[in-house]
PDB file of N, CA and C in Angstrom:
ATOM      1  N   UNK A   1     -11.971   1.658  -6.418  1.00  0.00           N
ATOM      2  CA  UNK A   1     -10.530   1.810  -6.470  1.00  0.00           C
ATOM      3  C   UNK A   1     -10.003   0.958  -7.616  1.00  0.00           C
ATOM      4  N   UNK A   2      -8.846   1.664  -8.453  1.00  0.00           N
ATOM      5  CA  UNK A   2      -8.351   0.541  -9.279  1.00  0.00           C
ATOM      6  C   UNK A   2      -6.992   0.965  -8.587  1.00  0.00           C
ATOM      7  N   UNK A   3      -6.499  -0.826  -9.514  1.00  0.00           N
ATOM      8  CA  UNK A   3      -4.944  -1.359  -8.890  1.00  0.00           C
ATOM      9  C   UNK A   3      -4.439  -1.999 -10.143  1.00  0.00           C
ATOM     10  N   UNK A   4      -3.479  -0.968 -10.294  1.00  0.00           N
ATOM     11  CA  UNK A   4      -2.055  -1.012 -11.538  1.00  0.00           C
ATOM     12  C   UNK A   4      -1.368  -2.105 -10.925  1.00  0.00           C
ATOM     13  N   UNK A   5      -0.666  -3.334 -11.876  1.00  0.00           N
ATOM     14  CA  UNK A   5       0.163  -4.081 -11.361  1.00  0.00           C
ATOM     15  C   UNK A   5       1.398  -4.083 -12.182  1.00  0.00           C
ATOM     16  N   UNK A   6       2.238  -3.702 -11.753  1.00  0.00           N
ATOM     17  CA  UNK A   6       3.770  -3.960 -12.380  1.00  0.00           C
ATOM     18  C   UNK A   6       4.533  -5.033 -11.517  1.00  0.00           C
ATOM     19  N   UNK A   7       5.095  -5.962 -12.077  1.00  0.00           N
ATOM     20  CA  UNK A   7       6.041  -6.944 -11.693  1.00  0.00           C
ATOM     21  C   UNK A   7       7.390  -6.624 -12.597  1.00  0.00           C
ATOM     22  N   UNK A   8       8.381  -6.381 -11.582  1.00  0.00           N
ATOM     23  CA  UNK A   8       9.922  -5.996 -12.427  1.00  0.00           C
ATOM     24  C   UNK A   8      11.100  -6.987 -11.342  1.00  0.00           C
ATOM     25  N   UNK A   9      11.417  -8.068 -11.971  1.00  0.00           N
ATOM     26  CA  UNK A   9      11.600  -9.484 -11.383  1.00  0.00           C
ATOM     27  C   UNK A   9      10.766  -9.636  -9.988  1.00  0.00           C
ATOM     28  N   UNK A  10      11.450  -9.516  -8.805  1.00  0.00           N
ATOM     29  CA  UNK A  10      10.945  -9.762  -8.016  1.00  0.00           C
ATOM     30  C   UNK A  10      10.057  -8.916  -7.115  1.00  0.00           C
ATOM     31  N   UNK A  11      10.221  -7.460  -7.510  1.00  0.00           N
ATOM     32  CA  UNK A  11       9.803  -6.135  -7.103  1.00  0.00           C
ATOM     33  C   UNK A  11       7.998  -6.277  -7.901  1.00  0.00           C
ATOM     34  N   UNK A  12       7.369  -5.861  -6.772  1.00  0.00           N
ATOM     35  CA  UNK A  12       6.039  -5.882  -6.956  1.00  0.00           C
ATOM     36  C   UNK A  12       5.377  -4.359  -6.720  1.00  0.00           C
ATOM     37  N   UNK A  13       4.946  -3.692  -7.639  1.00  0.00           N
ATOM     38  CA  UNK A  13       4.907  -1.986  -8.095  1.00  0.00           C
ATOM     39  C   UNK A  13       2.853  -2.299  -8.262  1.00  0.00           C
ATOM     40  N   UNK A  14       2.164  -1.531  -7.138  1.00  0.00           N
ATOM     41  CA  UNK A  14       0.947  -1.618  -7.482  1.00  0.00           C
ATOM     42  C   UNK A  14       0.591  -0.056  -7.373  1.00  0.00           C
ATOM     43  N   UNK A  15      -0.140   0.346  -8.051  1.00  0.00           N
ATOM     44  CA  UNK A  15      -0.343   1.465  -8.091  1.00  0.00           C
ATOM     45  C   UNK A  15      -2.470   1.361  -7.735  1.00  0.00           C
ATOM     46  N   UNK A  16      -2.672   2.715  -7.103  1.00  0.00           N
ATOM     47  CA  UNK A  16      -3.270   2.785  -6.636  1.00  0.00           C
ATOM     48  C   UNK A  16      -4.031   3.810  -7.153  1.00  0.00           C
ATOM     49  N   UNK A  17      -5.852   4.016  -7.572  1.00  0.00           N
ATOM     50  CA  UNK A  17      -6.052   4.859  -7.855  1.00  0.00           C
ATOM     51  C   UNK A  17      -7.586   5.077  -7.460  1.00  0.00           C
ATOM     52  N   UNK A  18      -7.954   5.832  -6.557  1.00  0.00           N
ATOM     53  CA  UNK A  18      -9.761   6.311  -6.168  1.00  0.00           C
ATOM     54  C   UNK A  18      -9.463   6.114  -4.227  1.00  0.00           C
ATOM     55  N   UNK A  19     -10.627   5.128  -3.434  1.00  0.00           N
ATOM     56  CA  UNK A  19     -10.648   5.266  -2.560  1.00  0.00           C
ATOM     57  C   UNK A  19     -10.211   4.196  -2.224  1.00  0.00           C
ATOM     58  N   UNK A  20      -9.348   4.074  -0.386  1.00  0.00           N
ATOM     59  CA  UNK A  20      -9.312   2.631   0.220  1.00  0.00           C
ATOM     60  C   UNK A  20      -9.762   2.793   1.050  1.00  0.00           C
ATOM     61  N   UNK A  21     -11.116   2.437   0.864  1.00  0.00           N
ATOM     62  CA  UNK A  21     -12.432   2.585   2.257  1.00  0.00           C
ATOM     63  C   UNK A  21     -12.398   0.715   2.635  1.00  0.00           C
ATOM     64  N   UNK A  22     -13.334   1.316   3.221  1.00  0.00           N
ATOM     65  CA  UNK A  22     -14.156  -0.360   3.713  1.00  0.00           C
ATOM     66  C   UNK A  22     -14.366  -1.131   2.521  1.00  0.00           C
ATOM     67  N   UNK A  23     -15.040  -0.670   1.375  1.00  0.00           N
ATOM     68  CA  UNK A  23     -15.627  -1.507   0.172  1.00  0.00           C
ATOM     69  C   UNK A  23     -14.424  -1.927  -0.595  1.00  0.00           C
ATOM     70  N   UNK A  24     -13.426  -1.495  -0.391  1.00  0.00           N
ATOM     71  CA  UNK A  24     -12.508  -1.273  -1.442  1.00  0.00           C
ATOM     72  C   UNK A  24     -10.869  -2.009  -0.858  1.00  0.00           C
ATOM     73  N   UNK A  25     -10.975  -2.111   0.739  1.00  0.00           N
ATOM     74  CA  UNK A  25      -9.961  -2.567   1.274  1.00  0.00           C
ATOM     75  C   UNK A  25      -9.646  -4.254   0.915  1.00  0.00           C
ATOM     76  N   UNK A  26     -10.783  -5.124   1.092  1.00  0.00           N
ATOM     77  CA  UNK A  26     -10.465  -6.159   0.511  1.00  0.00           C
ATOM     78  C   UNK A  26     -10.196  -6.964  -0.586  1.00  0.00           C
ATOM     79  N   UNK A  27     -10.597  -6.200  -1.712  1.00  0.00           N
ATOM     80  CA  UNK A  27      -9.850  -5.835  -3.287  1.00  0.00           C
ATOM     81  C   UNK A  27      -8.634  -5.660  -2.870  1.00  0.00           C
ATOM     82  N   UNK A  28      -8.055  -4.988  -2.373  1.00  0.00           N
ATOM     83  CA  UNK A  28      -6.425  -5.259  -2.419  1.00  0.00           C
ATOM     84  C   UNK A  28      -5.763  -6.056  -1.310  1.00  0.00           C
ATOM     85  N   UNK A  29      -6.580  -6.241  -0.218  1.00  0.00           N
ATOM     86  CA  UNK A  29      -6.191  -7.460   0.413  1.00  0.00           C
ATOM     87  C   UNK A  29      -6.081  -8.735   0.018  1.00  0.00           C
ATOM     88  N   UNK A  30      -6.982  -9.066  -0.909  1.00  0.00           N
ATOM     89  CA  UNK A  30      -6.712  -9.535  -1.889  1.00  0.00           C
ATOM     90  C   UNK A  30      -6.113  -9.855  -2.952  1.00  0.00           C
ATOM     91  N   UNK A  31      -5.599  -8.884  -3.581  1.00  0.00           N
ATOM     92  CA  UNK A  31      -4.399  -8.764  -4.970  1.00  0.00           C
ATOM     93  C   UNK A  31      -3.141  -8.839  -4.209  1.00  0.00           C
ATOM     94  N   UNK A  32      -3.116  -8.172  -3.274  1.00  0.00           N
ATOM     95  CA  UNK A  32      -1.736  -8.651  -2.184  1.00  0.00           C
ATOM     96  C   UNK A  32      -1.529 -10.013  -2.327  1.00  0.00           C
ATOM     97  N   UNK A  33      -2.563 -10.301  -1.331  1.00  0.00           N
ATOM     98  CA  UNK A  33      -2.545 -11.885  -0.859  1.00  0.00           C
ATOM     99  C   UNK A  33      -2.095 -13.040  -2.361  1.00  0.00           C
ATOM    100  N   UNK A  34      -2.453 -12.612  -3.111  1.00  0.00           N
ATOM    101  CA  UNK A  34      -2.184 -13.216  -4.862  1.00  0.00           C
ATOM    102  C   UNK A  34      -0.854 -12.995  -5.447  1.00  0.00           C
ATOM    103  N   UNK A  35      -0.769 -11.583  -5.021  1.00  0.00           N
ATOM    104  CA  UNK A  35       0.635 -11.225  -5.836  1.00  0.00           C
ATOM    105  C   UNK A  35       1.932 -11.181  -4.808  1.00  0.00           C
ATOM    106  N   UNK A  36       1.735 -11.289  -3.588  1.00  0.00           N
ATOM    107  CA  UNK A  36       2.563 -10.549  -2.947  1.00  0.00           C
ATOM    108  C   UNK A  36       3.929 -12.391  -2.604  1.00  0.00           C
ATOM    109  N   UNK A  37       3.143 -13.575  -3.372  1.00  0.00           N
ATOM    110  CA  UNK A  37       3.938 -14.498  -2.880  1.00  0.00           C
ATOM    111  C   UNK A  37       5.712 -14.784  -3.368  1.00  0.00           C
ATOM    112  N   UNK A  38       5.269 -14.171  -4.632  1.00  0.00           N
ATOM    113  CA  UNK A  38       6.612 -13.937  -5.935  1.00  0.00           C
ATOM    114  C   UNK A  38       7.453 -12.764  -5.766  1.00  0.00           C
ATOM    115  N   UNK A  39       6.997 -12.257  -4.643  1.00  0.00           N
ATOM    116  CA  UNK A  39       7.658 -10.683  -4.677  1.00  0.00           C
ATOM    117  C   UNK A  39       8.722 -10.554  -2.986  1.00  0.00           C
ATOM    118  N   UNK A  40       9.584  -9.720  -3.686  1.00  0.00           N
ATOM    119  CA  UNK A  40      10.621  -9.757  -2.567  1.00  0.00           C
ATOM    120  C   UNK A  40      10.810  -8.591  -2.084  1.00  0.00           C
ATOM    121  N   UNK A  41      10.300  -7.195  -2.591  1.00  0.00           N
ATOM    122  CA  UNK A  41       9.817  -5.610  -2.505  1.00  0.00           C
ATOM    123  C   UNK A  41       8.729  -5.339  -2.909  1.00  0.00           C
ATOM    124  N   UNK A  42       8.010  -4.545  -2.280  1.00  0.00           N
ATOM    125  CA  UNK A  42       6.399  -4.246  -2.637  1.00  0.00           C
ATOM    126  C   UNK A  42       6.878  -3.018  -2.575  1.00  0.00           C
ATOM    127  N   UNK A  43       6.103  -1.921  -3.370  1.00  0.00           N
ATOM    128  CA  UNK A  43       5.933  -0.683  -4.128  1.00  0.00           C
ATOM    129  C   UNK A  43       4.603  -0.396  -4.132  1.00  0.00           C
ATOM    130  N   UNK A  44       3.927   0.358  -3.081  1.00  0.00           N
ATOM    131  CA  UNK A  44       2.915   1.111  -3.461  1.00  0.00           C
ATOM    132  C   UNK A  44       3.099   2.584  -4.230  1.00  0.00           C
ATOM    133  N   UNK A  45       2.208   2.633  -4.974  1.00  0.00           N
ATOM    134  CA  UNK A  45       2.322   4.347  -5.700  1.00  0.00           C
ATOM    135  C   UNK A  45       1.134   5.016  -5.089  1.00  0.00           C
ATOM    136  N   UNK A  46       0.702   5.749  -4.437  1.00  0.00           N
ATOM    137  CA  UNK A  46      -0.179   6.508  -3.971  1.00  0.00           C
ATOM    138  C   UNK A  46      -0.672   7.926  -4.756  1.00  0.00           C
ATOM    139  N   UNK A  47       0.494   8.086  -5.694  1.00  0.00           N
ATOM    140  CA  UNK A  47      -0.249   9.145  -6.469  1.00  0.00           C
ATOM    141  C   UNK A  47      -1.788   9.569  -6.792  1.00  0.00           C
ATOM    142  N   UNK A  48      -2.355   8.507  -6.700  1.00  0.00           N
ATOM    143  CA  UNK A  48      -3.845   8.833  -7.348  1.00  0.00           C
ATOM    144  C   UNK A  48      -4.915   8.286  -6.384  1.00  0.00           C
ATOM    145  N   UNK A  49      -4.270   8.005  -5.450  1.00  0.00           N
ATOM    146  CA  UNK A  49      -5.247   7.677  -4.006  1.00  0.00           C
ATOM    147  C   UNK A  49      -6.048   8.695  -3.316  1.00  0.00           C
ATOM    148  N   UNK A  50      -7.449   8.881  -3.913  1.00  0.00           N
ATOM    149  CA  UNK A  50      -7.570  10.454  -2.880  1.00  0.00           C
ATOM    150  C   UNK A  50      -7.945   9.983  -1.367  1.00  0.00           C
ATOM    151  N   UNK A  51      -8.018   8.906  -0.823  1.00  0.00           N
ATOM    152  CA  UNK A  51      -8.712   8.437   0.515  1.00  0.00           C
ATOM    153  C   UNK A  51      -8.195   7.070   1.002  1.00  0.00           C
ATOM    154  N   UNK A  52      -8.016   6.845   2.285  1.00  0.00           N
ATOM    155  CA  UNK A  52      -7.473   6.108   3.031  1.00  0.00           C
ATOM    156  C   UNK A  52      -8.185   6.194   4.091  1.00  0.00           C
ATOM    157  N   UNK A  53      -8.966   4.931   4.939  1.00  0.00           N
ATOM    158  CA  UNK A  53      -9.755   4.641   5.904  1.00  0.00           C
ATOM    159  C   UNK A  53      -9.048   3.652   6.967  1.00  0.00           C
ATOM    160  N   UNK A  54      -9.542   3.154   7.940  1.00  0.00           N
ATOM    161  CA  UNK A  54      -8.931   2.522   9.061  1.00  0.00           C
ATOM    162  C   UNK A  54      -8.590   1.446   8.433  1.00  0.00           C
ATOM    163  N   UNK A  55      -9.813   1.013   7.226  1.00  0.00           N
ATOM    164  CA  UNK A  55      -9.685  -0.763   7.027  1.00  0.00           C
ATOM    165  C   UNK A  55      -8.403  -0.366   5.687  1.00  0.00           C
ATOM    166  N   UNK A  56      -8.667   0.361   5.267  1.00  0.00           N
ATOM    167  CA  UNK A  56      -6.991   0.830   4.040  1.00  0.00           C
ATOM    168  C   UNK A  56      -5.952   0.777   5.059  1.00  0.00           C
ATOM    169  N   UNK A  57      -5.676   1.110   6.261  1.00  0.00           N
ATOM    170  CA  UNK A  57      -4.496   1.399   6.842  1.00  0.00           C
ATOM    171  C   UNK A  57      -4.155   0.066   7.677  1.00  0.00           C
ATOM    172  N   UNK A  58      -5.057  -0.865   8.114  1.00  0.00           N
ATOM    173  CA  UNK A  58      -4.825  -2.135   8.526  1.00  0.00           C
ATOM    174  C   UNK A  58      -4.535  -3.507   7.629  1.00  0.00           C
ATOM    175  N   UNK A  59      -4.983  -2.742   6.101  1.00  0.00           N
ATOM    176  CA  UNK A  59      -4.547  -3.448   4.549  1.00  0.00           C
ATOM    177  C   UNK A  59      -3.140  -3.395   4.319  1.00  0.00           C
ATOM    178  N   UNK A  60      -2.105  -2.094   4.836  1.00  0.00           N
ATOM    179  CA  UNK A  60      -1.186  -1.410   4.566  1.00  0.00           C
ATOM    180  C   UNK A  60      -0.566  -2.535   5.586  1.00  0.00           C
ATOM    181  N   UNK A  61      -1.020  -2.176   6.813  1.00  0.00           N
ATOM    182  CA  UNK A  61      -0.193  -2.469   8.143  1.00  0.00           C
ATOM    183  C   UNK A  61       0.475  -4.238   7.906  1.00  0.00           C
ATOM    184  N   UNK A  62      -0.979  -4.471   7.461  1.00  0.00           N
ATOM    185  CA  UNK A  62      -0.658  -6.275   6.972  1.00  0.00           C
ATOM    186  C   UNK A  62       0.619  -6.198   6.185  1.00  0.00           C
ATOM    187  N   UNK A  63       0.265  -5.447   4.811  1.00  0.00           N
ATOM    188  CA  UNK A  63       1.288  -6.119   4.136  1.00  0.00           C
ATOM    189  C   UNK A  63       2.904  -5.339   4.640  1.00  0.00           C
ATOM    190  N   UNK A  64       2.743  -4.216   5.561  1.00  0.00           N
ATOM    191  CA  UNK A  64       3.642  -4.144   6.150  1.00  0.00           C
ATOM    192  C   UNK A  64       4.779  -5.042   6.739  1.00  0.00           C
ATOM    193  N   UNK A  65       4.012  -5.848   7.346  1.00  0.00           N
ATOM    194  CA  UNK A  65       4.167  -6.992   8.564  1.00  0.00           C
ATOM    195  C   UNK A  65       5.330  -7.733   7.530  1.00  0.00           C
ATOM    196  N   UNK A  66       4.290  -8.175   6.416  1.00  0.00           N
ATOM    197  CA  UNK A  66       4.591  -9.513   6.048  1.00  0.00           C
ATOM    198  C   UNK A  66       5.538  -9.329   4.842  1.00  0.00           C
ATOM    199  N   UNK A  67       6.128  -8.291   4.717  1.00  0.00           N
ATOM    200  CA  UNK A  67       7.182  -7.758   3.767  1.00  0.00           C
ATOM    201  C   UNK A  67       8.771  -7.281   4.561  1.00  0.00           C
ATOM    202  N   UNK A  68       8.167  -7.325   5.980  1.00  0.00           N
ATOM    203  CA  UNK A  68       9.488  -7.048   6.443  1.00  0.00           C
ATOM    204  C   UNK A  68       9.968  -8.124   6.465  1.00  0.00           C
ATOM    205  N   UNK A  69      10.395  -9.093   6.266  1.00  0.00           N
ATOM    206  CA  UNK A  69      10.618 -10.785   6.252  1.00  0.00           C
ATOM    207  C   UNK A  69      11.781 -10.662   5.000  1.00  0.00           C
ATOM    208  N   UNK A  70      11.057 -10.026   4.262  1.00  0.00           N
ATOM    209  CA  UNK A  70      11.702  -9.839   2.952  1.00  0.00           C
ATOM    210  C   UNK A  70      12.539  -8.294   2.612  1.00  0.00           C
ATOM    211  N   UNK A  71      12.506  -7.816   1.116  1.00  0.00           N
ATOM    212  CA  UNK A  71      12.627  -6.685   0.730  1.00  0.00           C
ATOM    213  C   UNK A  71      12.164  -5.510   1.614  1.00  0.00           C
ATOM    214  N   UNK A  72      10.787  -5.341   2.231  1.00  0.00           N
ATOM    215  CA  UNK A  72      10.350  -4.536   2.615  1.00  0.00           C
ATOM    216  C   UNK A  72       9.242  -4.124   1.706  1.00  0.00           C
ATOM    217  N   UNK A  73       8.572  -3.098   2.419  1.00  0.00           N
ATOM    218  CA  UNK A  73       7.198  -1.920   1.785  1.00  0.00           C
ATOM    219  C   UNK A  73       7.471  -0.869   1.572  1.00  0.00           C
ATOM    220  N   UNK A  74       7.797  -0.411   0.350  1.00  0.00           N
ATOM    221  CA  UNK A  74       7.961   0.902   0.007  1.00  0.00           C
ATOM    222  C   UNK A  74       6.584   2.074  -0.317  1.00  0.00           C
ATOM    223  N   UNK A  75       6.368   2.547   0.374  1.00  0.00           N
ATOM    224  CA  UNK A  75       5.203   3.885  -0.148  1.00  0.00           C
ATOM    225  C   UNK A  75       5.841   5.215  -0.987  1.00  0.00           C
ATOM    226  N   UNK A  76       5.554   5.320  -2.022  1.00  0.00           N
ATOM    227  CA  UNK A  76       6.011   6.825  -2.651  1.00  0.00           C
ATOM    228  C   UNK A  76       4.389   7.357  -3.836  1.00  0.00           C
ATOM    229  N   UNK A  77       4.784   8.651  -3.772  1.00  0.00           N
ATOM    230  CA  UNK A  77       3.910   9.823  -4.472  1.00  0.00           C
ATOM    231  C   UNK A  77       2.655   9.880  -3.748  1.00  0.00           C
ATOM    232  N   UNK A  78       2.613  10.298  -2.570  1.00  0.00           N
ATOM    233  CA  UNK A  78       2.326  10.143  -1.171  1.00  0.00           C
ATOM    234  C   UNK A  78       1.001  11.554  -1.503  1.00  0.00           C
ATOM    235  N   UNK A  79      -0.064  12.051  -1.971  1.00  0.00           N
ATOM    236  CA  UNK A  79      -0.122  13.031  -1.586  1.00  0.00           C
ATOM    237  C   UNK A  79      -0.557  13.852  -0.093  1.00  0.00           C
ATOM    238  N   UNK A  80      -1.229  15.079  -0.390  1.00  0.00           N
ATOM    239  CA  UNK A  80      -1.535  15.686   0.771  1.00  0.00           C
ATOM    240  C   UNK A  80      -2.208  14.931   2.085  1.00  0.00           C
ATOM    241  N   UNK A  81      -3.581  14.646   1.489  1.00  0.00           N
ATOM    242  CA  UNK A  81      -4.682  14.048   2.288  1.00  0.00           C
ATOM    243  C   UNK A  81      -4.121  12.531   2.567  1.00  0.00           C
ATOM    244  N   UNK A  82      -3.538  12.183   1.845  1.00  0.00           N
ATOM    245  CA  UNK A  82      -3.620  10.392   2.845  1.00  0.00           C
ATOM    246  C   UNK A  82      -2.288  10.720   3.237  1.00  0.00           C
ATOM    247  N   UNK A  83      -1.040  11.911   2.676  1.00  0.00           N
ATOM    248  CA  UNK A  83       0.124  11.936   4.282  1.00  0.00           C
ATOM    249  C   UNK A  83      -0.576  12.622   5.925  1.00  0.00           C
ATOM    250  N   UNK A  84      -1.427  13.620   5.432  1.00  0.00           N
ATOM    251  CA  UNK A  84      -2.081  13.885   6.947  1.00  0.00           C
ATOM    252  C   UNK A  84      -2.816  12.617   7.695  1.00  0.00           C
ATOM    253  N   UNK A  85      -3.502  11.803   7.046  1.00  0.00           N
ATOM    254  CA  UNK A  85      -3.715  10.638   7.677  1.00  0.00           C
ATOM    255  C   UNK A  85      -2.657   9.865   8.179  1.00  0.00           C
ATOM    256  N   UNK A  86      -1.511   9.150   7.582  1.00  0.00           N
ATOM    257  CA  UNK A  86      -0.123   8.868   8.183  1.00  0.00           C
ATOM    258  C   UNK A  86       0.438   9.605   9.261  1.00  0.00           C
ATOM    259  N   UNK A  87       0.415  10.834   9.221  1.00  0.00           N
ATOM    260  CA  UNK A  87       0.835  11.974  10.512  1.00  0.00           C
ATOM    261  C   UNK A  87      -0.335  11.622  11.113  1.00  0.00           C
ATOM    262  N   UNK A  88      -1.209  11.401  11.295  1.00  0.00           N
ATOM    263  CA  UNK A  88      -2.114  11.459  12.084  1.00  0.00           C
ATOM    264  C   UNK A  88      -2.349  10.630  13.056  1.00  0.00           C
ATOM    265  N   UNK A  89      -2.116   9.439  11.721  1.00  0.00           N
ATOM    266  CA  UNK A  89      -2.266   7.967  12.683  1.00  0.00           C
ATOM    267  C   UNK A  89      -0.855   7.731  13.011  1.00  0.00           C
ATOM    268  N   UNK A  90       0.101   8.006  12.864  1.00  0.00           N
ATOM    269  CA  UNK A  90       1.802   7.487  13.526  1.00  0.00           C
ATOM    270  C   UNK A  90       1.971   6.407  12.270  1.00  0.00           C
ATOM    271  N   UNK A  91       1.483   6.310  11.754  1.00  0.00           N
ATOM    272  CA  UNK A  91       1.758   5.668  10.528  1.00  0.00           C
ATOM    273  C   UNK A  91       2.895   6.142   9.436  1.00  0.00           C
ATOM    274  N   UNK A  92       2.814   7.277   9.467  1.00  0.00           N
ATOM    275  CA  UNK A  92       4.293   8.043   9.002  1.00  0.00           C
ATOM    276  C   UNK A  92       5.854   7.598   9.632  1.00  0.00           C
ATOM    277  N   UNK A  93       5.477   6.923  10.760  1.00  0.00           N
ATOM    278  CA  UNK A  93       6.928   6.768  11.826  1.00  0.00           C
ATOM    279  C   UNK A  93       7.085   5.361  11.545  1.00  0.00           C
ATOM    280  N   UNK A  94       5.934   4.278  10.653  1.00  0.00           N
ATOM    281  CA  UNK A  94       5.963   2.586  10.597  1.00  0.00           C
ATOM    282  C   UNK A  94       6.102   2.433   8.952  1.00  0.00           C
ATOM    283  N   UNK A  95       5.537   3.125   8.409  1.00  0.00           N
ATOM    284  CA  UNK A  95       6.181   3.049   6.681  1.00  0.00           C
ATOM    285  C   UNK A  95       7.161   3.388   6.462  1.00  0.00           C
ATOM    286  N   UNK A  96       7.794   3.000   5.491  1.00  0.00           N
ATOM    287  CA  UNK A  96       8.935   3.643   4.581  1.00  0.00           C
ATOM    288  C   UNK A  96       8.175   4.347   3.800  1.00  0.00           C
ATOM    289  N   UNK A  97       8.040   6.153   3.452  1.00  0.00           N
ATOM    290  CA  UNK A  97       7.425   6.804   2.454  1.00  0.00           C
ATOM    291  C   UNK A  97       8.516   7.385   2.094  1.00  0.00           C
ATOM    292  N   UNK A  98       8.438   7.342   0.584  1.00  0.00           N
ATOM    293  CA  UNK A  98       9.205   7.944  -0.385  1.00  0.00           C
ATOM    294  C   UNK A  98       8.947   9.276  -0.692  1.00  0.00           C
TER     295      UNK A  98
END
């Protein structure tokens, strides 16, 4: 998986691109955990995400948590396969998707 980072003052824009499996979930649990201290809105871009796994959606859920405090978690360019996973898991009803 790669991870685009845009910082636009306090708004934190990561873009997302390949899989968020198991191998790949703590790479951005990680870049979160790094970037997410300066930031007052988080911005995922999902455009180029083809896959999302339990440990991707408990990566999400975290920084879910810990953004409502603040700005919030924004999800947009959502495609097919990881919104049927969101419908699937009720995860569609706990994000904000754009």
């Amino acid at each position: 998986m790669t991870i685009t980072k845009k910082q636009n003052g306090t708004t934190l824009c990561l873009a997302l691109e390949g899989h968020l499996d198991t191998l790949t979930a703590p790479h951005l649990e990680a870049e979160l955990e790094n970037s997410m201290k300066d930031a007052d809105c988080l911005v995922l871009d999902l455009e180029n995400l083809d896959y999302v796994s339990s440990a991707g959606l408990r990566v999400l859920l975290s920084a879910h948590k810990r953004m409502s405090g603040k700005g919030g978690l924004k999800i947009k360019n959502v495609n097919e396969v990881v919104q049927e996973v969101f419908e699937v898991t009720g995860f569609c009803d706990i994000l904000d998707i754009e």
